[in-house]
Protein backbone atom coordinates (compact mmCIF):
# COMPACT_ATOMS: atom_id res chain seq x y z
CA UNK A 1 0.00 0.00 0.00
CA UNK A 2 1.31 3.57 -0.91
CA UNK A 3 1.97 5.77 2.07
CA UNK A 4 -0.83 8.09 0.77
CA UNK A 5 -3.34 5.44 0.76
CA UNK A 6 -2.26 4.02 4.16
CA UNK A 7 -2.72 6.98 6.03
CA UNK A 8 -6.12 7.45 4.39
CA UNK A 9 -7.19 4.21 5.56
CA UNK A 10 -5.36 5.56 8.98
CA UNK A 11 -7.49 8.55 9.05
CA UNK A 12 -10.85 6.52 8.09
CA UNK A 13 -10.46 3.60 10.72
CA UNK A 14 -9.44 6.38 13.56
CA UNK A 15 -12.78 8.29 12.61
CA UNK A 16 -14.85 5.50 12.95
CA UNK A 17 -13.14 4.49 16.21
CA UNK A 18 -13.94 8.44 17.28
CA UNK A 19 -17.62 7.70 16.10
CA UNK A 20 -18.01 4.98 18.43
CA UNK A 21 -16.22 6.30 21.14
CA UNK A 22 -18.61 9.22 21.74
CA UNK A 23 -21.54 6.66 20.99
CA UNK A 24 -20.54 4.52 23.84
CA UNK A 25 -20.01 7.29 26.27
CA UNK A 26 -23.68 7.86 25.91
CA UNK A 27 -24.25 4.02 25.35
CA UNK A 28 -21.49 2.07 27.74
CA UNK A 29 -23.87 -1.31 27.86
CA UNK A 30 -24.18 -1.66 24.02
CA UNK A 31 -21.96 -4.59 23.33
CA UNK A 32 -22.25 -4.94 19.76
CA UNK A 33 -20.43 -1.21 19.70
CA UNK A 34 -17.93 -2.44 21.76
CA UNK A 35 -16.98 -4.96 20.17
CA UNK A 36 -16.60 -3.32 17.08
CA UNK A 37 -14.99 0.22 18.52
CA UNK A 38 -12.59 -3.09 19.71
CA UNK A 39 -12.19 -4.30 16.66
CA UNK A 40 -11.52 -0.97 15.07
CA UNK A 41 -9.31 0.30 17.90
CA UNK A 42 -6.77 -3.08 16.98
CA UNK A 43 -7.08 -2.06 12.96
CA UNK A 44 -5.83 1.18 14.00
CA UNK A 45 -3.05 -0.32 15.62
CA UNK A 46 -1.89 -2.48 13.21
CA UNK A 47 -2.20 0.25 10.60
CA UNK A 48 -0.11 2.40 12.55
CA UNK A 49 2.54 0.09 13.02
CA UNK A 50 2.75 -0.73 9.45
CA UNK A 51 3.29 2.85 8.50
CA UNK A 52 5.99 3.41 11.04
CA UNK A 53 7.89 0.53 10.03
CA UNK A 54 7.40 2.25 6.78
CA UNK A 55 7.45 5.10 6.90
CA UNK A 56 8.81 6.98 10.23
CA UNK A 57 6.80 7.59 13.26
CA UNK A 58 3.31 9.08 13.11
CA UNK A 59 3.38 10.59 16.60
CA UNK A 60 5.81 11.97 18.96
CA UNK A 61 6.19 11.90 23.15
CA UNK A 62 6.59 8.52 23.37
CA UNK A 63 3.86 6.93 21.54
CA UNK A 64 6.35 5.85 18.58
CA UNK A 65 9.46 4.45 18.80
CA UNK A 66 12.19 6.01 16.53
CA UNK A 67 15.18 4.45 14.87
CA UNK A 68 18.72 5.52 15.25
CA UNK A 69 19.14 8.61 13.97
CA UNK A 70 16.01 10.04 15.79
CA UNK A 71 13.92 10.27 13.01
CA UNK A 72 10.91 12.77 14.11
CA UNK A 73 12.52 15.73 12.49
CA UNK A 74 12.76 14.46 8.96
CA UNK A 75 10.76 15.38 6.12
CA UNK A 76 7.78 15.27 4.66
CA UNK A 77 5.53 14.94 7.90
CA UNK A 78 3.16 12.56 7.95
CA UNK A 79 0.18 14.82 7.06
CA UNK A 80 1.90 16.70 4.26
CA UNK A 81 2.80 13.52 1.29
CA UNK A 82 5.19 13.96 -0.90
């Protein structure tokens, strides 16, 4: 998958886990939600960690790791493309 397209599919599974996530605040005992906000929230995951291992880290402060030589600094950023 081109970097493009994989942080589309970022964006689109992290909306959808947003969706759900203020759903479930209103609606904590709806399992079926749950389970897919679950299901969602481990796509999102996986996702990420595909595109870092591709691609450099997504986010900084610790939520990424970074490969020697710290690579948070270097060009494009993940939002901008090529």
């Amino acid at each position: 998958m081109k970097q493009e397209e994989l942080l589309r599919k970022i964006q689109e599974v992290d909306f959808a886990c947003l969706e759900l996530n203020l759903y479930l605040d209103n609606n904590p005992n709806n399992q079926n939600a749950l389970k897919d906000y679950n299901a969602l929230a481990n796509e999102s995951m996986k996702l990420k960690k595909i595109y870092e291992m591709n691609f450099g880290p997504l986010t900084n402060f610790g939520s990424s790791l970074s490969q020697y030589p710290f690579a948070w600094i270097n060009e494009p950023w993940p939002w901008e493309g090529k």
